[in-house]
PDB file of N, CA and C in Angstrom:
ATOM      1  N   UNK A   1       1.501 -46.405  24.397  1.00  0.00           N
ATOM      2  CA  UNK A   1       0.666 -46.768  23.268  1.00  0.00           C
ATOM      3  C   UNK A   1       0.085 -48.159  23.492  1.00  0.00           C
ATOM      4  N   UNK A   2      -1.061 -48.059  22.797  1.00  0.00           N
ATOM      5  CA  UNK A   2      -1.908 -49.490  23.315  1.00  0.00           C
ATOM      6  C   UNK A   2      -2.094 -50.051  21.387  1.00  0.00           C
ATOM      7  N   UNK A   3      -2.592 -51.402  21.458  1.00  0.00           N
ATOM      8  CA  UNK A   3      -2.600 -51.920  20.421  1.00  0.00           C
ATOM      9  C   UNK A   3      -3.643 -52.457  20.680  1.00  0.00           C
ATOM     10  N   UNK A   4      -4.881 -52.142  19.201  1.00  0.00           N
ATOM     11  CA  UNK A   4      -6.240 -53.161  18.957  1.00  0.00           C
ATOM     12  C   UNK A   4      -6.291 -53.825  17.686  1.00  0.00           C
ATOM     13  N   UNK A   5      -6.279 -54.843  17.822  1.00  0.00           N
ATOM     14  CA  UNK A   5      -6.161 -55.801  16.831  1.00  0.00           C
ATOM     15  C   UNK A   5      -7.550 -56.235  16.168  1.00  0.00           C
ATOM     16  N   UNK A   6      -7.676 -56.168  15.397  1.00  0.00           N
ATOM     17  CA  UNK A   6      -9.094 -55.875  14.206  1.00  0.00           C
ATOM     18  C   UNK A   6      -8.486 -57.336  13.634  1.00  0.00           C
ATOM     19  N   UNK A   7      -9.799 -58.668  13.555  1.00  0.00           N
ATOM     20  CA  UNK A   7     -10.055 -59.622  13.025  1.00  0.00           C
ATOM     21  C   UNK A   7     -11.036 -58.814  12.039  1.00  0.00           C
ATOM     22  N   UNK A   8     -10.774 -59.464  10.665  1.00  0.00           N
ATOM     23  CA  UNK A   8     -11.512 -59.511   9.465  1.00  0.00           C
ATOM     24  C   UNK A   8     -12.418 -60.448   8.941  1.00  0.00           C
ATOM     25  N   UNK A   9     -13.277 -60.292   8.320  1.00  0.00           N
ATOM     26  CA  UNK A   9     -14.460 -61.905   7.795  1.00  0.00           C
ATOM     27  C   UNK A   9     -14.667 -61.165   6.542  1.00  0.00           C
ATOM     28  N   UNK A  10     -15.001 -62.056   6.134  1.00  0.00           N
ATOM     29  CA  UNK A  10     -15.956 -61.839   5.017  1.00  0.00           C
ATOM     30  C   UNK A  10     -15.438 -60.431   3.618  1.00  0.00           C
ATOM     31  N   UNK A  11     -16.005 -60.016   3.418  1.00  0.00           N
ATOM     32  CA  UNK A  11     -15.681 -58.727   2.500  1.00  0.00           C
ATOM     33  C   UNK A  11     -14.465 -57.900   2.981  1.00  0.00           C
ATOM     34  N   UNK A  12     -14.609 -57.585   4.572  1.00  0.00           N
ATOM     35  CA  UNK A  12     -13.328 -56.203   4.738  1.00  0.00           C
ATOM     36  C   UNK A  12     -12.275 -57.473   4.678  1.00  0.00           C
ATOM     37  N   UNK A  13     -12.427 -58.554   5.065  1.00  0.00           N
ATOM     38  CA  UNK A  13     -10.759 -59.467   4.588  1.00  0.00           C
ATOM     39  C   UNK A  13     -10.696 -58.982   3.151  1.00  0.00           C
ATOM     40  N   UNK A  14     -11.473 -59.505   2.067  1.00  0.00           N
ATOM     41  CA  UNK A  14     -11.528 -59.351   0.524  1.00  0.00           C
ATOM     42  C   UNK A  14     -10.772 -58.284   0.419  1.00  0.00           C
ATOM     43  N   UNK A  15     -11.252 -57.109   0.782  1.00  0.00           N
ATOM     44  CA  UNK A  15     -11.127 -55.726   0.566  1.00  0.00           C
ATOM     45  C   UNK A  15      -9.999 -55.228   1.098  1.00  0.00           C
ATOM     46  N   UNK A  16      -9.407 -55.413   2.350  1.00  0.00           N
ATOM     47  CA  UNK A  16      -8.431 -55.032   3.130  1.00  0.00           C
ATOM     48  C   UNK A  16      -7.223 -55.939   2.601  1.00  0.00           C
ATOM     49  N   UNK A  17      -7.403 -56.824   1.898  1.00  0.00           N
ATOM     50  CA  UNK A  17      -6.141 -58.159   1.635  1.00  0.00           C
ATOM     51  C   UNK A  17      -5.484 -58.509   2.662  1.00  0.00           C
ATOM     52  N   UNK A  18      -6.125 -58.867   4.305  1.00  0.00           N
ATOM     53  CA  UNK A  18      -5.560 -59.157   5.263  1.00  0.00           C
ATOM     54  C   UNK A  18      -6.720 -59.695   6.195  1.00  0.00           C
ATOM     55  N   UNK A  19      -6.543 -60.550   6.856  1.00  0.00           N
ATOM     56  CA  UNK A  19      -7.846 -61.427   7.981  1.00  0.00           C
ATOM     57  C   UNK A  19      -7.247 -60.825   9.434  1.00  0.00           C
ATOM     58  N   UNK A  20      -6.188 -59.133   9.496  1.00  0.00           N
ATOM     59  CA  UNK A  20      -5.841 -58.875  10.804  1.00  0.00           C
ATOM     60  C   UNK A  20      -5.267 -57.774  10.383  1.00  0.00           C
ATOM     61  N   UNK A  21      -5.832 -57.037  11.057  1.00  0.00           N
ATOM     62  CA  UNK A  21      -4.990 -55.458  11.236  1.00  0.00           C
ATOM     63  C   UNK A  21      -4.801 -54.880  12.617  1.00  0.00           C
ATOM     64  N   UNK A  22      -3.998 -54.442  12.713  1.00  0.00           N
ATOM     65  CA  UNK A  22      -3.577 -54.151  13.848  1.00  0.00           C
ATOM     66  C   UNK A  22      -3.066 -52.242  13.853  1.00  0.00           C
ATOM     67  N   UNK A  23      -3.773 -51.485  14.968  1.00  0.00           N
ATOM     68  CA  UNK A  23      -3.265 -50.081  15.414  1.00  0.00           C
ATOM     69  C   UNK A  23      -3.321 -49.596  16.388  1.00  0.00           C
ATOM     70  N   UNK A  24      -2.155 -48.937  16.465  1.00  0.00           N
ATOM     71  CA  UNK A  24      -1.739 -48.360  17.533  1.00  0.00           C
ATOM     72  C   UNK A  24      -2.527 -47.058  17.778  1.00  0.00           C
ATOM     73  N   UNK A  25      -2.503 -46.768  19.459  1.00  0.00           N
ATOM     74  CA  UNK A  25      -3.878 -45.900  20.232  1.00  0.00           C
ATOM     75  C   UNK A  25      -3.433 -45.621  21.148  1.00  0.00           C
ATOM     76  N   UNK A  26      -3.980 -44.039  21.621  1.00  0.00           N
ATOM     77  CA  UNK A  26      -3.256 -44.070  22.613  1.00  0.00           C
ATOM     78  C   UNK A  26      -4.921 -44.090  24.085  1.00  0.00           C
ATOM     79  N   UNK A  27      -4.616 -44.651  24.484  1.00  0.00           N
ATOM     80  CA  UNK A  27      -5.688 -44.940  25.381  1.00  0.00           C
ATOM     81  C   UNK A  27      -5.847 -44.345  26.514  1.00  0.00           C
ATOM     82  N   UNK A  28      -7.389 -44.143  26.603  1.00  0.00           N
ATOM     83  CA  UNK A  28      -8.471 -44.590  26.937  1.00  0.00           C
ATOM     84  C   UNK A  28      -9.112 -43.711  24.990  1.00  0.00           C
ATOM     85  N   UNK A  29      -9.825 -44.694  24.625  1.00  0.00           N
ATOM     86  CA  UNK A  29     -10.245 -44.424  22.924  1.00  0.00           C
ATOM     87  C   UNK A  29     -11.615 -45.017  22.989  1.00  0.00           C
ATOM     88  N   UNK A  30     -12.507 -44.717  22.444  1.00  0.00           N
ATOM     89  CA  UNK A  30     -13.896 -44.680  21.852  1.00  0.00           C
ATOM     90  C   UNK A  30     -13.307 -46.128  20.733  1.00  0.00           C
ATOM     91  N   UNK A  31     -13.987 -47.169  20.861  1.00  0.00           N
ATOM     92  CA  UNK A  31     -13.978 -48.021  19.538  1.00  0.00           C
ATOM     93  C   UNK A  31     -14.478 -47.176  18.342  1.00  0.00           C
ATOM     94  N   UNK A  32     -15.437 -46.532  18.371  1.00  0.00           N
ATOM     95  CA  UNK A  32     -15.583 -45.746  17.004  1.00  0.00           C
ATOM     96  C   UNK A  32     -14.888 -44.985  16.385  1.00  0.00           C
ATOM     97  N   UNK A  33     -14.196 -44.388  17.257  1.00  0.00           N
ATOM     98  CA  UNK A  33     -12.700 -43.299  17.177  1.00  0.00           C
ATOM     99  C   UNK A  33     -11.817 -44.200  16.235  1.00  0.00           C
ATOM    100  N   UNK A  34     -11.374 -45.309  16.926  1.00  0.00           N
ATOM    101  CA  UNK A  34     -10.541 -46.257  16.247  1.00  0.00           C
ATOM    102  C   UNK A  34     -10.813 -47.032  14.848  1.00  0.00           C
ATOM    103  N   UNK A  35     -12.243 -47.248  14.513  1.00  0.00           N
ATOM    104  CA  UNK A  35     -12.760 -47.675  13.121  1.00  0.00           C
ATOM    105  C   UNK A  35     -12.524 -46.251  12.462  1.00  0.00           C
ATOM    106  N   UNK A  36     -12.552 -45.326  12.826  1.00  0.00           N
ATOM    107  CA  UNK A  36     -12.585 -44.300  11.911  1.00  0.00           C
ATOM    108  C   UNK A  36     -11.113 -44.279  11.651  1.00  0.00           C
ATOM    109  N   UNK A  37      -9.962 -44.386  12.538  1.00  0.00           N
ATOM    110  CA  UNK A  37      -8.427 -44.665  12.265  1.00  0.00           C
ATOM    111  C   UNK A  37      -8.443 -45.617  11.427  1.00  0.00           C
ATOM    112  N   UNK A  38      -9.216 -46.901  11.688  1.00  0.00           N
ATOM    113  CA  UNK A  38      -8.873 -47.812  10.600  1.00  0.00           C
ATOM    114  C   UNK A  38      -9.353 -47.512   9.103  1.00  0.00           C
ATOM    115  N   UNK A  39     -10.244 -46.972   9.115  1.00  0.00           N
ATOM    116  CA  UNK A  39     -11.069 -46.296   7.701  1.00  0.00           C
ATOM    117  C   UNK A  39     -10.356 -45.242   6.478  1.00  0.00           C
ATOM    118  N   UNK A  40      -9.462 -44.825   7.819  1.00  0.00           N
ATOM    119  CA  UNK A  40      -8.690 -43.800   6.891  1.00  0.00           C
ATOM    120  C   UNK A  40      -7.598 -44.516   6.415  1.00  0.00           C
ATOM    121  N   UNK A  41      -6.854 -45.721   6.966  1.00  0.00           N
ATOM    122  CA  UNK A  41      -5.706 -46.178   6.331  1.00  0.00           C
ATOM    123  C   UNK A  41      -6.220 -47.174   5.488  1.00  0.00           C
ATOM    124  N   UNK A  42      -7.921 -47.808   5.455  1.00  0.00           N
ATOM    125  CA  UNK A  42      -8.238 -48.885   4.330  1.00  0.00           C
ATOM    126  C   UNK A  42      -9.306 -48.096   4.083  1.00  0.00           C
ATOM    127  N   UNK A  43      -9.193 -46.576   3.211  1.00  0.00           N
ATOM    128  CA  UNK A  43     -10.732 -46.158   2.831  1.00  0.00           C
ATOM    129  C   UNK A  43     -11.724 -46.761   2.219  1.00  0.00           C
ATOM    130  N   UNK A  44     -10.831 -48.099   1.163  1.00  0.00           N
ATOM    131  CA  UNK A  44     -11.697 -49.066   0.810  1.00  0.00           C
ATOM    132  C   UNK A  44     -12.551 -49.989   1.047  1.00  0.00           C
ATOM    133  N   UNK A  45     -12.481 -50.046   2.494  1.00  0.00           N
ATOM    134  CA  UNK A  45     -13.859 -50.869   3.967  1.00  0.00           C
ATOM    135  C   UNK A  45     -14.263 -50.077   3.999  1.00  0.00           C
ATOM    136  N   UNK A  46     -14.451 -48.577   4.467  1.00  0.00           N
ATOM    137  CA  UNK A  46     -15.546 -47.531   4.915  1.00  0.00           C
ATOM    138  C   UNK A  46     -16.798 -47.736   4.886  1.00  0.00           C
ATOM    139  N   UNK A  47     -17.154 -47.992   3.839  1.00  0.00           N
ATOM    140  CA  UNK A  47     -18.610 -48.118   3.404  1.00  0.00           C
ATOM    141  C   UNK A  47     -19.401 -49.444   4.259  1.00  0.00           C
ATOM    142  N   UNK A  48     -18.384 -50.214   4.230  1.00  0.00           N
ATOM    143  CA  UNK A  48     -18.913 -51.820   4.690  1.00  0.00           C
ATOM    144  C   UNK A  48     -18.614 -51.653   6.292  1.00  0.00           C
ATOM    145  N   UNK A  49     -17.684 -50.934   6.808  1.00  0.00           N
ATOM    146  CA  UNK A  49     -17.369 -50.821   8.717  1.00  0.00           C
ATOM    147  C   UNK A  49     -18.900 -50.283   9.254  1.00  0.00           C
ATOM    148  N   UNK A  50     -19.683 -49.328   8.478  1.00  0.00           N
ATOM    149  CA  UNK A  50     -20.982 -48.896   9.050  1.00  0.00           C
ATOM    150  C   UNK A  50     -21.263 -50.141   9.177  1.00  0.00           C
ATOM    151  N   UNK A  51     -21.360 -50.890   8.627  1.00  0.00           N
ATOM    152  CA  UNK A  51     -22.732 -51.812   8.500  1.00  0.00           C
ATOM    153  C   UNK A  51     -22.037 -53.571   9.819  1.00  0.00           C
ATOM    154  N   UNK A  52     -21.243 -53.354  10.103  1.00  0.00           N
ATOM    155  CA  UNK A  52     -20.672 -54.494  10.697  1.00  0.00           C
ATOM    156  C   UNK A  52     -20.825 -54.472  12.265  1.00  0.00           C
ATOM    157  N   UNK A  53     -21.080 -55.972  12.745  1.00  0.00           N
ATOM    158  CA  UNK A  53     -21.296 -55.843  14.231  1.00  0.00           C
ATOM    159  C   UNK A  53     -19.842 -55.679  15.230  1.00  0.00           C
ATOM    160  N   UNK A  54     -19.274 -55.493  16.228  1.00  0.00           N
ATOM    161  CA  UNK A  54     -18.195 -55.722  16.447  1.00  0.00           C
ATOM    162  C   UNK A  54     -18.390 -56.736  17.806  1.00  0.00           C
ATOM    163  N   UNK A  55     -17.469 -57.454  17.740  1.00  0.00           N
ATOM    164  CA  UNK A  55     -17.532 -58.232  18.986  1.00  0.00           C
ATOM    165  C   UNK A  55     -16.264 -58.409  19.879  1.00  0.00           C
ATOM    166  N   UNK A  56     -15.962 -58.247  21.268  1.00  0.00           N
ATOM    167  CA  UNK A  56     -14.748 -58.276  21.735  1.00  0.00           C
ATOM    168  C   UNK A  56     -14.767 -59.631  22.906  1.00  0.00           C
ATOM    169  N   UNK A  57     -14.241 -60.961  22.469  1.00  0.00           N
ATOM    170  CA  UNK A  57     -14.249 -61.983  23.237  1.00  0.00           C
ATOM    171  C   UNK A  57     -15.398 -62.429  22.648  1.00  0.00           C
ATOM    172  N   UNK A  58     -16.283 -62.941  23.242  1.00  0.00           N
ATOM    173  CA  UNK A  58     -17.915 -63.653  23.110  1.00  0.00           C
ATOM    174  C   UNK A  58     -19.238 -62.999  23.100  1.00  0.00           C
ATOM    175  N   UNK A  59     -18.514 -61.284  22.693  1.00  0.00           N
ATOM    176  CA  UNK A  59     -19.899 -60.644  23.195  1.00  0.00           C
ATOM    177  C   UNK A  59     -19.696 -59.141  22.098  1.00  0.00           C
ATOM    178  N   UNK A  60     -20.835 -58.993  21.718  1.00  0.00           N
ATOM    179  CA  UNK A  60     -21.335 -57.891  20.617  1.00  0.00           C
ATOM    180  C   UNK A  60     -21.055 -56.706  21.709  1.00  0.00           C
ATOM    181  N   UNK A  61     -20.345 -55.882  21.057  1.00  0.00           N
ATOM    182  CA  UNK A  61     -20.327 -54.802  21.862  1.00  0.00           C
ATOM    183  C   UNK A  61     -20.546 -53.231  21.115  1.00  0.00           C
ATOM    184  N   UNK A  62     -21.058 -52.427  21.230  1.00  0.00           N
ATOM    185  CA  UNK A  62     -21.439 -51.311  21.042  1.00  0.00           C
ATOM    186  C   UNK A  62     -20.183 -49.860  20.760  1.00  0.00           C
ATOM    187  N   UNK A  63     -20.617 -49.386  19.770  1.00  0.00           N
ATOM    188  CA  UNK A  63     -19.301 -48.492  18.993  1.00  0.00           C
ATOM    189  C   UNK A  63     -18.897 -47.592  20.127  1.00  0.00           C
ATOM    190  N   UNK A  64     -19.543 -47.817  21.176  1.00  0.00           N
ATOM    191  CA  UNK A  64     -19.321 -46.355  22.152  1.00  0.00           C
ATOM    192  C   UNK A  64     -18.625 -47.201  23.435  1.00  0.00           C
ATOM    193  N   UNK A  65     -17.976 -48.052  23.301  1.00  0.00           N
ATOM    194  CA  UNK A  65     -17.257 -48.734  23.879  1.00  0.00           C
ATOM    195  C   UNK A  65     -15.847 -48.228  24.176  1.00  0.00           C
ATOM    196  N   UNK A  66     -15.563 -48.115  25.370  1.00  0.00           N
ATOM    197  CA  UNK A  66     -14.304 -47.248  25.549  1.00  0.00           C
ATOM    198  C   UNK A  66     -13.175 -48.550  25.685  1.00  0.00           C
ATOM    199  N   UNK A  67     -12.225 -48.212  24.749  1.00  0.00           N
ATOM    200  CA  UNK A  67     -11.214 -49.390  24.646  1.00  0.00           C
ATOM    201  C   UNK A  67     -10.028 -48.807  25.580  1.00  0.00           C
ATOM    202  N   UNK A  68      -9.412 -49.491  26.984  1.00  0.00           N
ATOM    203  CA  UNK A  68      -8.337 -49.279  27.331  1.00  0.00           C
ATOM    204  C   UNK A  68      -6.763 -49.709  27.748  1.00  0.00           C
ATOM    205  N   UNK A  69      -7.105 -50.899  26.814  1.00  0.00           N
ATOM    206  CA  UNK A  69      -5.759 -51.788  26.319  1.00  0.00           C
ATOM    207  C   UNK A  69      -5.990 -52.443  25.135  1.00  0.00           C
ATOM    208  N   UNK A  70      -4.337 -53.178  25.342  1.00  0.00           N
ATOM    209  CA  UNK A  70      -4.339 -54.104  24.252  1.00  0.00           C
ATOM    210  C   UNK A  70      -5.980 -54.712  24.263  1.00  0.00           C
ATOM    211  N   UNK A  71      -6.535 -55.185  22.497  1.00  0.00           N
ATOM    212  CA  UNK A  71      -7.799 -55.801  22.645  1.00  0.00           C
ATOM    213  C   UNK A  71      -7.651 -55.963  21.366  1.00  0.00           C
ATOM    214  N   UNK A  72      -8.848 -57.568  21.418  1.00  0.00           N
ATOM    215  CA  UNK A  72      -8.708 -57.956  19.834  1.00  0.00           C
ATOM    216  C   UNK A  72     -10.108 -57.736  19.423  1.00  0.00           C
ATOM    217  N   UNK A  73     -10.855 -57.502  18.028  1.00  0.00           N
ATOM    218  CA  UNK A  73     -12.066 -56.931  18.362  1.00  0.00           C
ATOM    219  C   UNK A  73     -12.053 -57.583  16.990  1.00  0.00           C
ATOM    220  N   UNK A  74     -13.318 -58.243  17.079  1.00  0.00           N
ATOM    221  CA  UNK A  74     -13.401 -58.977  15.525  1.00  0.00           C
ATOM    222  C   UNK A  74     -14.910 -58.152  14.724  1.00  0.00           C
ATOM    223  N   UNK A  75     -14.665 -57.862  13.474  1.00  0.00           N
ATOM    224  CA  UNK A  75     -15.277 -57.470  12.686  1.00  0.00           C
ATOM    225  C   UNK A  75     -16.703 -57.956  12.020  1.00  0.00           C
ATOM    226  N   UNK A  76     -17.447 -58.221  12.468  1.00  0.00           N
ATOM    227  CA  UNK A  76     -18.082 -58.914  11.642  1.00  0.00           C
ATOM    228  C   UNK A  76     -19.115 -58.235  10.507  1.00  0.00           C
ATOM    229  N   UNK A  77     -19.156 -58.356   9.595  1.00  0.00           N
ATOM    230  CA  UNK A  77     -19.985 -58.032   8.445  1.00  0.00           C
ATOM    231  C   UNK A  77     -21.317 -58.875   8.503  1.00  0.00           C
ATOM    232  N   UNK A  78     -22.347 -58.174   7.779  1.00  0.00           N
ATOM    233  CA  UNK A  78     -23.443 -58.689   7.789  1.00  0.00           C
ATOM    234  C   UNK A  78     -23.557 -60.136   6.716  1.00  0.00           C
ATOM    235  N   UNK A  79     -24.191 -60.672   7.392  1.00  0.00           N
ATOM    236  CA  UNK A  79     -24.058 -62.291   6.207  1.00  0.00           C
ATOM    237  C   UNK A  79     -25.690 -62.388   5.915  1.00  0.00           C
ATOM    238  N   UNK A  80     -25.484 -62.328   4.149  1.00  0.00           N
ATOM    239  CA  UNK A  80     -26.762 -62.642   3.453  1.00  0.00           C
ATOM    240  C   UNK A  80     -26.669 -64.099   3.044  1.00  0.00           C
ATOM    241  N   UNK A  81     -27.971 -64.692   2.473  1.00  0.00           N
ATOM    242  CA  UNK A  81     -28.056 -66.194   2.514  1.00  0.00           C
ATOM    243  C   UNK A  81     -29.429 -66.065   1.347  1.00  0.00           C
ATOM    244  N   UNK A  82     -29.418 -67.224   0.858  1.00  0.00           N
ATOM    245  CA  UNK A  82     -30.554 -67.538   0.542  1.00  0.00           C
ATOM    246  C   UNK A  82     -31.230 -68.776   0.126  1.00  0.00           C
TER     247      UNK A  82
END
């Protein structure tokens, strides 16, 4: 079993009541595969995980990203301003 560790910002922290979640996978996994694992244990982000960029280290990476270890993958939500 492999472990991806989900950093939170903004709203899914609010929403999730945690700035880190962490689940277990068994790997080689689709990052999208795995938001959808996370979706089902916080159905209350769902709505807001569509809309968020993900980034792993320094770099935006794409839902079709095949995760095959431990990895920390931070969440980011869209930020409005005005």
């Amino acid at each position: 079993m492999s472990q991806l560790k989900f950093e939170l910002y903004g709203i899914l922290e609010q929403l999730a009541g945690t700035a880190e979640y962490t689940l277990e996978f068994e790997a080689p996994t689709q990052l999208d595969d795995a938001l959808t694992m996370f979706s089902m244990d916080k159905p209350e982000i769902k709505q807001h995980l569509e809309r968020c960029a993900c980034a792993i280290g320094d770099s935006l990476v794409h839902r079709q990203t095949m995760i095959t270890q431990d990895t920390l993958v931070a969440l980011l939500p869209p930020v409005a301003g005005g």
